[in-house]
C-alpha atoms as a PDB file:
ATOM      1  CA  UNK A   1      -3.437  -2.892 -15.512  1.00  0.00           C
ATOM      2  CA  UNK A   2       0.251  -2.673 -16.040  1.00  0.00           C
ATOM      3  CA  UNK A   3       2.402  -5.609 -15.981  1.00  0.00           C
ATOM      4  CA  UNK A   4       5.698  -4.718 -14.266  1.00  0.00           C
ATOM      5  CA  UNK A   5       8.634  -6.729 -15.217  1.00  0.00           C
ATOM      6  CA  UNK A   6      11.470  -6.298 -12.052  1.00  0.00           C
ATOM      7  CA  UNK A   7      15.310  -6.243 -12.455  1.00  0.00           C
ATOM      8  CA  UNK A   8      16.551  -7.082  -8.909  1.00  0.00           C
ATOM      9  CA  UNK A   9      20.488  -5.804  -8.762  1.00  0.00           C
ATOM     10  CA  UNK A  10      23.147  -7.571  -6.230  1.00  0.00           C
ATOM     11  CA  UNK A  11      26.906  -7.128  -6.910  1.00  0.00           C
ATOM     12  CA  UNK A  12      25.859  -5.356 -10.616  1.00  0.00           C
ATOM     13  CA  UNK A  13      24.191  -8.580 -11.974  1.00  0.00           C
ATOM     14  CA  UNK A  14      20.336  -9.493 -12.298  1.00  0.00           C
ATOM     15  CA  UNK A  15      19.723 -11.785  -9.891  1.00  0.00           C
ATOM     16  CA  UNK A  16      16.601 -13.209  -8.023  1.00  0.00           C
ATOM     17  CA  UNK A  17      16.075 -14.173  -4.464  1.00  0.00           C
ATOM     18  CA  UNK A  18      13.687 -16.437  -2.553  1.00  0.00           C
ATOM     19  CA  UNK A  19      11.698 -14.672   0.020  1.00  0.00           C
ATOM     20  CA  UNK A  20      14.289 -12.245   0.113  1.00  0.00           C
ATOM     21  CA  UNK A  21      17.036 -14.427   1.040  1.00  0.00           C
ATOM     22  CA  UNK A  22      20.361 -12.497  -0.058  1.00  0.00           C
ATOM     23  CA  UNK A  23      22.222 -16.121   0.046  1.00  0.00           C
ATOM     24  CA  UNK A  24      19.590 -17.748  -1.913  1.00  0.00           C
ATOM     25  CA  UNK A  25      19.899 -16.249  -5.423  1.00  0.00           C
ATOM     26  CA  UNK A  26      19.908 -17.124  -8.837  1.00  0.00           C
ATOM     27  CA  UNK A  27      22.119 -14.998 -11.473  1.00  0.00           C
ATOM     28  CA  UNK A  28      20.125 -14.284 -14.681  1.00  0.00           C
ATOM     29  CA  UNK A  29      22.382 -11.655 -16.419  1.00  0.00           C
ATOM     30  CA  UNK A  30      25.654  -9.870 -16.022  1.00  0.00           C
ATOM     31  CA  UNK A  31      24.429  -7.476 -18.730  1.00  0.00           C
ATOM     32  CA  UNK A  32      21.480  -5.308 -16.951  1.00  0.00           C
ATOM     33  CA  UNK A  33      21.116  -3.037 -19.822  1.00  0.00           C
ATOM     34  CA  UNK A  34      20.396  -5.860 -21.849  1.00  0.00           C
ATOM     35  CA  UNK A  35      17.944  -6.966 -20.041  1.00  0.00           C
ATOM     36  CA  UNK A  36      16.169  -3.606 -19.350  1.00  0.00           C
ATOM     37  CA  UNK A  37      16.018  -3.448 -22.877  1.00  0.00           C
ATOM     38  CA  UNK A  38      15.037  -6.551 -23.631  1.00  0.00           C
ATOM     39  CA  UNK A  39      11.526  -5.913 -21.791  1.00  0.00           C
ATOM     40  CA  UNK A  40      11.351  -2.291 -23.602  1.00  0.00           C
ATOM     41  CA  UNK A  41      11.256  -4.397 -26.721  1.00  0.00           C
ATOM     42  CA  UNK A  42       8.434  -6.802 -25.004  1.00  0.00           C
ATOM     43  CA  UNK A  43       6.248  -3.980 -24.823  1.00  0.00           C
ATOM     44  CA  UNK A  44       6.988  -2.841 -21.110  1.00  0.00           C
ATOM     45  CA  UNK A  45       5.585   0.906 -20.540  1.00  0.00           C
ATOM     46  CA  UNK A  46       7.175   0.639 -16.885  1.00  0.00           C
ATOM     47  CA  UNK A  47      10.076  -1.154 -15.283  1.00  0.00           C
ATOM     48  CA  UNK A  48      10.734  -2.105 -11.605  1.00  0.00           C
ATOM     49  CA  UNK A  49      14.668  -2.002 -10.455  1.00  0.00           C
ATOM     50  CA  UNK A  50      15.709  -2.856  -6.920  1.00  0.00           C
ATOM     51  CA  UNK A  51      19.263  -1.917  -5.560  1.00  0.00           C
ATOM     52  CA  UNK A  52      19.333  -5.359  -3.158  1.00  0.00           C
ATOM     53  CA  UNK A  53      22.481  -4.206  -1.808  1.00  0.00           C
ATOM     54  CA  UNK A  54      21.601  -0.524  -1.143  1.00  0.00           C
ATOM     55  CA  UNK A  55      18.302  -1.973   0.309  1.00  0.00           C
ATOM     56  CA  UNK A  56      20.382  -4.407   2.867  1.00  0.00           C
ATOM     57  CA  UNK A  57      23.540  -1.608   3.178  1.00  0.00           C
ATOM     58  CA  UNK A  58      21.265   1.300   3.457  1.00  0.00           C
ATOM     59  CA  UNK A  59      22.565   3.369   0.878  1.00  0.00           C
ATOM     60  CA  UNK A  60      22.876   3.046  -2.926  1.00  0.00           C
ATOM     61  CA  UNK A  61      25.388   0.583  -4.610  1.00  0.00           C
ATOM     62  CA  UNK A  62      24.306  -0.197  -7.676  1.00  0.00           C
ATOM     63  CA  UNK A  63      23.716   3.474  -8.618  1.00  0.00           C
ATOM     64  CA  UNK A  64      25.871   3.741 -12.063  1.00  0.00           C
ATOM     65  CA  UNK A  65      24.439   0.754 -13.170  1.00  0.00           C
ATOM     66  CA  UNK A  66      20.911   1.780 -12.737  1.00  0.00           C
ATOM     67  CA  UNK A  67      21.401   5.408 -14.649  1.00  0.00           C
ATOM     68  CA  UNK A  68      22.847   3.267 -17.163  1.00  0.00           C
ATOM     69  CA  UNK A  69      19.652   1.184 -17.882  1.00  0.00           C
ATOM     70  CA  UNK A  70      17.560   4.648 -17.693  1.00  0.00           C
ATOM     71  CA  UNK A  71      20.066   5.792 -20.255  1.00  0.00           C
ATOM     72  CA  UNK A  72      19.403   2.823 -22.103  1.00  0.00           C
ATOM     73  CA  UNK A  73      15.845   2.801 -22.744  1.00  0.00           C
ATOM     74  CA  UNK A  74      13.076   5.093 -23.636  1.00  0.00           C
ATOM     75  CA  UNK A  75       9.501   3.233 -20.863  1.00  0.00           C
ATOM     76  CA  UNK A  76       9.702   4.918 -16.945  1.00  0.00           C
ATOM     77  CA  UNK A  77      11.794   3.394 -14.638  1.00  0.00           C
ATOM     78  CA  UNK A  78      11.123   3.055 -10.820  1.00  0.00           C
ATOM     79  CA  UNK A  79      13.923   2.435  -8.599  1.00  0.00           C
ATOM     80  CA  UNK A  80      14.466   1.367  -4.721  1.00  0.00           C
ATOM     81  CA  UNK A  81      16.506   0.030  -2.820  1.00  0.00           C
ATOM     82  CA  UNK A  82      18.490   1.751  -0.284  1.00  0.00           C
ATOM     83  CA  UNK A  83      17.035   5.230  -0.315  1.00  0.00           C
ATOM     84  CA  UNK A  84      17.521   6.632   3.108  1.00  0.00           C
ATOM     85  CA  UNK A  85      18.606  10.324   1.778  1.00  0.00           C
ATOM     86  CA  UNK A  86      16.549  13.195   0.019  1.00  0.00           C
ATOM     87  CA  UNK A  87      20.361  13.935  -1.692  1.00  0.00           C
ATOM     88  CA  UNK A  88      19.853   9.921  -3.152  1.00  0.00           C
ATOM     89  CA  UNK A  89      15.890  10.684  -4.042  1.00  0.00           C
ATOM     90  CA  UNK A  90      17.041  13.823  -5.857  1.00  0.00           C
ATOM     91  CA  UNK A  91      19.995  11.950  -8.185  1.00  0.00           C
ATOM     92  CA  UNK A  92      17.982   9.258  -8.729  1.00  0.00           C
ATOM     93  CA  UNK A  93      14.750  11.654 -10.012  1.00  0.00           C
ATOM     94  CA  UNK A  94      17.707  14.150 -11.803  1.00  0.00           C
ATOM     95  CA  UNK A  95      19.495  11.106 -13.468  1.00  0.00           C
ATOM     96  CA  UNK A  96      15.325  10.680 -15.279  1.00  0.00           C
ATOM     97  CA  UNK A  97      14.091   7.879 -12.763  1.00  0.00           C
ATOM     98  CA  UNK A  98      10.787   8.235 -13.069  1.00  0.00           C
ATOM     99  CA  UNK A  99       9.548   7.161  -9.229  1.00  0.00           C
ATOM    100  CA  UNK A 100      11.088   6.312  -6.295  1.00  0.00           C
ATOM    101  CA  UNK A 101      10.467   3.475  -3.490  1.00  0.00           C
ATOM    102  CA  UNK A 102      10.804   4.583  -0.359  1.00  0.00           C
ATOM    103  CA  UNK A 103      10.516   1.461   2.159  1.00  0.00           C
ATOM    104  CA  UNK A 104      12.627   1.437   5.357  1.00  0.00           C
ATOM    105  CA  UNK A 105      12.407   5.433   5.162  1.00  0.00           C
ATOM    106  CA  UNK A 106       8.626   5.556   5.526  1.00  0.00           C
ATOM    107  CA  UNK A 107       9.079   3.468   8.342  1.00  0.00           C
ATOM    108  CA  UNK A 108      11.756   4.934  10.548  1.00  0.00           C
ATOM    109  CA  UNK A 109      12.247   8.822   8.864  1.00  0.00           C
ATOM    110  CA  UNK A 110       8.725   9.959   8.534  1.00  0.00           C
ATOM    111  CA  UNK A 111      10.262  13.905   8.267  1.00  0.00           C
ATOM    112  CA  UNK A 112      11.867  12.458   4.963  1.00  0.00           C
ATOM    113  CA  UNK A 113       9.099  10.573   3.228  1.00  0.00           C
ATOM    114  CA  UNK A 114       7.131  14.069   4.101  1.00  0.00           C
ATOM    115  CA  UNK A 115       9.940  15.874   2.390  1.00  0.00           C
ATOM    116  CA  UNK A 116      10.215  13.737  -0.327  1.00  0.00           C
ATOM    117  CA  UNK A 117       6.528  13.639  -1.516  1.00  0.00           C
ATOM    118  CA  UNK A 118       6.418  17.346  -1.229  1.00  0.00           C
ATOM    119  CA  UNK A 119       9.429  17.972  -3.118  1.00  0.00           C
ATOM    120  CA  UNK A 120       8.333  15.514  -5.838  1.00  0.00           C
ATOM    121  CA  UNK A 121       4.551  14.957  -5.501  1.00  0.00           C
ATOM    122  CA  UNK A 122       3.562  11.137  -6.676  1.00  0.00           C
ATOM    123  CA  UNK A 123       7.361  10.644  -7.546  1.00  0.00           C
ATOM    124  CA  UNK A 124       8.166   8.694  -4.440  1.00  0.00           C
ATOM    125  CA  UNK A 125       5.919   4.966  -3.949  1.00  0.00           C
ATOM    126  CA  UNK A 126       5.853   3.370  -1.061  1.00  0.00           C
ATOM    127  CA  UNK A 127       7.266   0.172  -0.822  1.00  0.00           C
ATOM    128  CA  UNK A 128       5.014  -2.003   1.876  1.00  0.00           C
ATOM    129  CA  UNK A 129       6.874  -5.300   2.032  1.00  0.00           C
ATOM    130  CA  UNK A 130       5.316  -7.201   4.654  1.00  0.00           C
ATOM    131  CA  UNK A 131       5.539 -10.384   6.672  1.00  0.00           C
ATOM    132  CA  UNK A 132       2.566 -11.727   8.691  1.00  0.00           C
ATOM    133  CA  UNK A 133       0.790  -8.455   8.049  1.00  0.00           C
ATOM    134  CA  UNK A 134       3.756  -6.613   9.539  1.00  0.00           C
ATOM    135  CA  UNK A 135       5.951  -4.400   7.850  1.00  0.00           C
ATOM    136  CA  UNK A 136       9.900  -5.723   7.141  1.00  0.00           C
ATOM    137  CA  UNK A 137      12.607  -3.170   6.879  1.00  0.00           C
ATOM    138  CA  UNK A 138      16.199  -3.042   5.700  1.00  0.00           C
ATOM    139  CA  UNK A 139      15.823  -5.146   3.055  1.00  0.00           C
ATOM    140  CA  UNK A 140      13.470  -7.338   4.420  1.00  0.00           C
ATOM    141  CA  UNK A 141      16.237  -8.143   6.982  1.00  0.00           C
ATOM    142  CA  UNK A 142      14.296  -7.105  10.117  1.00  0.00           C
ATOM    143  CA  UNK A 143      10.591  -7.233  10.628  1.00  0.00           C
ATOM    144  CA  UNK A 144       9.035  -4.346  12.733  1.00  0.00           C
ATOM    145  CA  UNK A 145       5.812  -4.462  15.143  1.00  0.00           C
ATOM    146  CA  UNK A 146       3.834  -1.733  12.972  1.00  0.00           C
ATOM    147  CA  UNK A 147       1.031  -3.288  11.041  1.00  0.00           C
ATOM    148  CA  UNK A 148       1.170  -2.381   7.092  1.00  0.00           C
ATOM    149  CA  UNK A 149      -2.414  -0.817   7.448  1.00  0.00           C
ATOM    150  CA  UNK A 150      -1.475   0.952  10.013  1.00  0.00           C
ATOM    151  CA  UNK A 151       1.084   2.817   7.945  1.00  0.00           C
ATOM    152  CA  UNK A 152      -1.247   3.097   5.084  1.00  0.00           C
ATOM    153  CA  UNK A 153      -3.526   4.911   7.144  1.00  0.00           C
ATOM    154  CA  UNK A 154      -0.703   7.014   8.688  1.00  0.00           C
ATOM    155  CA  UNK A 155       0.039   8.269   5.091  1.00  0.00           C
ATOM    156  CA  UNK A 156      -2.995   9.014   3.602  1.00  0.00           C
ATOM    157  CA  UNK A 157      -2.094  12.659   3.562  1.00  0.00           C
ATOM    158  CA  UNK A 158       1.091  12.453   1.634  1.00  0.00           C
ATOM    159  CA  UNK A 159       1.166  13.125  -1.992  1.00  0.00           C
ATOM    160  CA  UNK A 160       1.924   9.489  -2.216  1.00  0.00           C
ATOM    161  CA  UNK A 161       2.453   7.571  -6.295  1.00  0.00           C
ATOM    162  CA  UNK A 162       1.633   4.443  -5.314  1.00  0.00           C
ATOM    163  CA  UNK A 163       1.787   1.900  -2.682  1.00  0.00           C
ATOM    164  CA  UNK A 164       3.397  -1.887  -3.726  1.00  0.00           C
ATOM    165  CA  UNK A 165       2.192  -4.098  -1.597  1.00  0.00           C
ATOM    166  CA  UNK A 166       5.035  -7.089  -1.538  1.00  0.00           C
ATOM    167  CA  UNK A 167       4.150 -10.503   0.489  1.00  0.00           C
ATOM    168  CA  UNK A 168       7.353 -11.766   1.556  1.00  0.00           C
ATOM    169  CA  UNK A 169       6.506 -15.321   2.142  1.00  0.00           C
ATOM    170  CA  UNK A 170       5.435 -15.314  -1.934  1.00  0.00           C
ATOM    171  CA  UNK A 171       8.158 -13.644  -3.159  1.00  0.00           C
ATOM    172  CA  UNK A 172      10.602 -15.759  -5.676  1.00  0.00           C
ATOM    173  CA  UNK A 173       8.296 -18.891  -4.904  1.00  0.00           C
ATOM    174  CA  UNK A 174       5.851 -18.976  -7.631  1.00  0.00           C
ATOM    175  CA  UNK A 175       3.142 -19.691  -5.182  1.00  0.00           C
ATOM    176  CA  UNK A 176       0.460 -16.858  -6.221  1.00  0.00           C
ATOM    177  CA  UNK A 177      -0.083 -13.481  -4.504  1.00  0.00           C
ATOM    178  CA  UNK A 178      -1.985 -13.457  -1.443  1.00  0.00           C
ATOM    179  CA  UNK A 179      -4.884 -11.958  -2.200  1.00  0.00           C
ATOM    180  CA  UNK A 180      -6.718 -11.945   1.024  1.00  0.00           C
ATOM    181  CA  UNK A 181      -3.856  -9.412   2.315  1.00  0.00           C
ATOM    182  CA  UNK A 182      -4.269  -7.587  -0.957  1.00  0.00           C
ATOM    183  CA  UNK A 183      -8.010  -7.110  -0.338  1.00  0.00           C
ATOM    184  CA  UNK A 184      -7.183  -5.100   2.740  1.00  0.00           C
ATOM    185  CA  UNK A 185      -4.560  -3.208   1.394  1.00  0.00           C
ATOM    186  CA  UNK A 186      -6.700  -2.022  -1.332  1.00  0.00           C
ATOM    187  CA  UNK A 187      -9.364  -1.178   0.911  1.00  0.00           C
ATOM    188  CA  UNK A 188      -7.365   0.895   3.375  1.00  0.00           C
ATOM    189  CA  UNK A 189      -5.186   2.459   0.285  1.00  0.00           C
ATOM    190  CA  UNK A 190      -5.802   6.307  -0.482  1.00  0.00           C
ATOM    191  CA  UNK A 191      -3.128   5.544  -3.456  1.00  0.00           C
ATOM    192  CA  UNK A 192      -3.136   3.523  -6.663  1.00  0.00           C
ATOM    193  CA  UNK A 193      -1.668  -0.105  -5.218  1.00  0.00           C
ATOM    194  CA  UNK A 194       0.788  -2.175  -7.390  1.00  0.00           C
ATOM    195  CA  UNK A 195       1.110  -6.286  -6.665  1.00  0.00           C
ATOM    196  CA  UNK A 196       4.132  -7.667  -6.031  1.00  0.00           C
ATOM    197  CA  UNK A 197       4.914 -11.110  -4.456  1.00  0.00           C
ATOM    198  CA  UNK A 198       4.301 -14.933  -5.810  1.00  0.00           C
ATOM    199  CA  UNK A 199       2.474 -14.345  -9.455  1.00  0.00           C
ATOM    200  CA  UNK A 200       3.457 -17.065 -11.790  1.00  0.00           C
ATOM    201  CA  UNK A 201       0.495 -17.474 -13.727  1.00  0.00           C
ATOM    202  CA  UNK A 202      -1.887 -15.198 -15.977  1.00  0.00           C
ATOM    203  CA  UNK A 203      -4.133 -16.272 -13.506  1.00  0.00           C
ATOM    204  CA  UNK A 204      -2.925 -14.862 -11.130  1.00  0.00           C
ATOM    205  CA  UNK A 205      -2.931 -11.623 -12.981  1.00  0.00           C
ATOM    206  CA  UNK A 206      -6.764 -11.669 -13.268  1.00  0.00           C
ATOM    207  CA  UNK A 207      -7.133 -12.075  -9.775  1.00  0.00           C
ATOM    208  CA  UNK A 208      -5.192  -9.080  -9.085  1.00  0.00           C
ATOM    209  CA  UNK A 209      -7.004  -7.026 -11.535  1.00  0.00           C
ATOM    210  CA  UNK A 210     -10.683  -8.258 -10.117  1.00  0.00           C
ATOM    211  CA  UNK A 211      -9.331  -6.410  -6.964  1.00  0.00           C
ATOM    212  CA  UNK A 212     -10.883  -3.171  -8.364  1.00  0.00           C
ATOM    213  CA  UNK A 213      -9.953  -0.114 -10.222  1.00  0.00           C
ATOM    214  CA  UNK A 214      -7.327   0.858  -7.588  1.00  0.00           C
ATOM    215  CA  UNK A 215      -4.926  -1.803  -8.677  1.00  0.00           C
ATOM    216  CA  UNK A 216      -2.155   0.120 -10.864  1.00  0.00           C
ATOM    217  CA  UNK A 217      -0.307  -3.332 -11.815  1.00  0.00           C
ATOM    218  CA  UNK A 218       1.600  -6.092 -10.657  1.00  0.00           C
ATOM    219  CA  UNK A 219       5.407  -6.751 -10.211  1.00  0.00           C
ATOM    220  CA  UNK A 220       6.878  -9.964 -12.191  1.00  0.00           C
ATOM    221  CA  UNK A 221      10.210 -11.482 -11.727  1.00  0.00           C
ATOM    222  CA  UNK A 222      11.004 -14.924 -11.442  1.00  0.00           C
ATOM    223  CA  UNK A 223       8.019 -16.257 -13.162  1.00  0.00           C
ATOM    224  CA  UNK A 224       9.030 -14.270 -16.169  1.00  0.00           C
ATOM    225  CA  UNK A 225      12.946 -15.008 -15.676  1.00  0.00           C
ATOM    226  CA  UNK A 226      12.187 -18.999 -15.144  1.00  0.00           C
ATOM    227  CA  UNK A 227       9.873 -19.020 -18.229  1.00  0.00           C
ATOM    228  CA  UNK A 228       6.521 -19.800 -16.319  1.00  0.00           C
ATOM    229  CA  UNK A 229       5.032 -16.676 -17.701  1.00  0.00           C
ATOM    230  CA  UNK A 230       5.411 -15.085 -20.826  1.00  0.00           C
ATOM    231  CA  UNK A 231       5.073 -11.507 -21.055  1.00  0.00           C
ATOM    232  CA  UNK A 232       3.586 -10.673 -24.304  1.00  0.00           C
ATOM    233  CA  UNK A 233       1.004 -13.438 -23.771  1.00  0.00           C
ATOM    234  CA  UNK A 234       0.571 -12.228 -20.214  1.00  0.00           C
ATOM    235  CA  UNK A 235      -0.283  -8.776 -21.837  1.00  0.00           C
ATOM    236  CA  UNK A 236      -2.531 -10.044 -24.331  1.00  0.00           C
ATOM    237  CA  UNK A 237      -4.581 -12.103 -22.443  1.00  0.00           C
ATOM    238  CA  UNK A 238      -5.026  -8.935 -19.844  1.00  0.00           C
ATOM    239  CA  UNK A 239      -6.456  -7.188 -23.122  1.00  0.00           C
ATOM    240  CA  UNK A 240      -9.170  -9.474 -24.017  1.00  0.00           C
ATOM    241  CA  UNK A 241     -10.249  -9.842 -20.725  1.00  0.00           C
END
């Protein structure tokens, strides 16, 4: 099971937010490349970047900033935030992204999300953030009425990466994942499913893993950023498990 550190972008800096809140943020780094390549040296083989802005704006603005951390280190790189386009999936995949995150898109453009995953089959993930079981859009900003195993279903067809299943309430609060909503997703998931949402603990890690063999990894942020979790420890204690 991978462990996924997550570089959350606003305004070019590495920031991270509580439940999504774009006015409750923390600044960790002005220098993104540094930190992209500070988790290449911790032994990352895959790292998470979110365009906050694009994700709220609908479009990408943290673009040159992201091609320069995928310039600046060697692991895969999945980016989202913002992707509304097939013109934006194709630069990000051209500039050597190696997945995309489609959220609001699957939701409201289903024509694209087709044309995406058949342009680049199991380049695009789907991004499942959900509230109350329900799926949020534009950055989280908006919740909508369609159930996120509803869409899972919907999907099964697609030539689909992965699915990251993000719990909204947990996110930025340390709090554990919800598992019980993880459960379901796995269960209802024709795609590998990544954790995102509330881990703070190698604990919590375990959990995720005892899920089954469908569980691809789990997203870390703040747990990582506010020193409640150690990656390299996190790692090892995933290996001797």
């Amino acid at each position: 099971m991978l462990v996924i550190p997550a570089i959350d972008l606003k305004d070019g800096r590495c920031v991270r937010l509580r439940q999504g809140d774009m006015a409750a943020e923390t600044v960790y780094s002005e220098d993104i490349v540094a930190v992209a390549r500070n988790w290449q040296r911790c032994g990352a083989g895959l790292i998470h970047v979110v365009d906050l802005n694009g994700a709220v704006g609908g479009e990408p603005k943290n673009l040159s900033q992201i091609e320069a951390v995928r310039k600046a280190v060697t692991v895969d790189v999945q980016v989202g935030g913002g992707i509304r386009t097939i013109e934006t999936v194709r630069r990000y995949l051209k500039a050597g992204v190696s997945r995309v995150v489609l959220g609001t898109a699957a939701l409201t453009d289903r024509a694209f999300l087709e044309q995406a995953c058949m342009e680049f089959p199991r380049q695009v993930v789907l991004g499942l953030d959900a509230r109350d079981g329900k799926v949020a859009v534009k950055g989280w900003t908006a919740v909508s009425e369609t159930k996120a195993i509803d869409l899972l279903r919907e999907v099964r067809g697609l030539e689909i990466g992965a699915v990251i299943y993000t719990d909204i309430a947990r996110d930025g609060m340390l709090n554990g994942p919800n598992l019980t909503a993880l459960k379901e997703v796995v269960a209802s998931s024709a795609f590998p499913v990544i954790a995102s949402g509330g881990i703070s603990h190698v604990e919590d890690l375990l959990a995720v893993r005892l899920l089954g063999p469908k569980i691809e990894g789990a997203i870390v942020g703040k747990a990582l950023y506010d020193g409640k979790l150690d990656y390299q420890s996190a790692v090892a204690a995933l290996g001797k498990e």
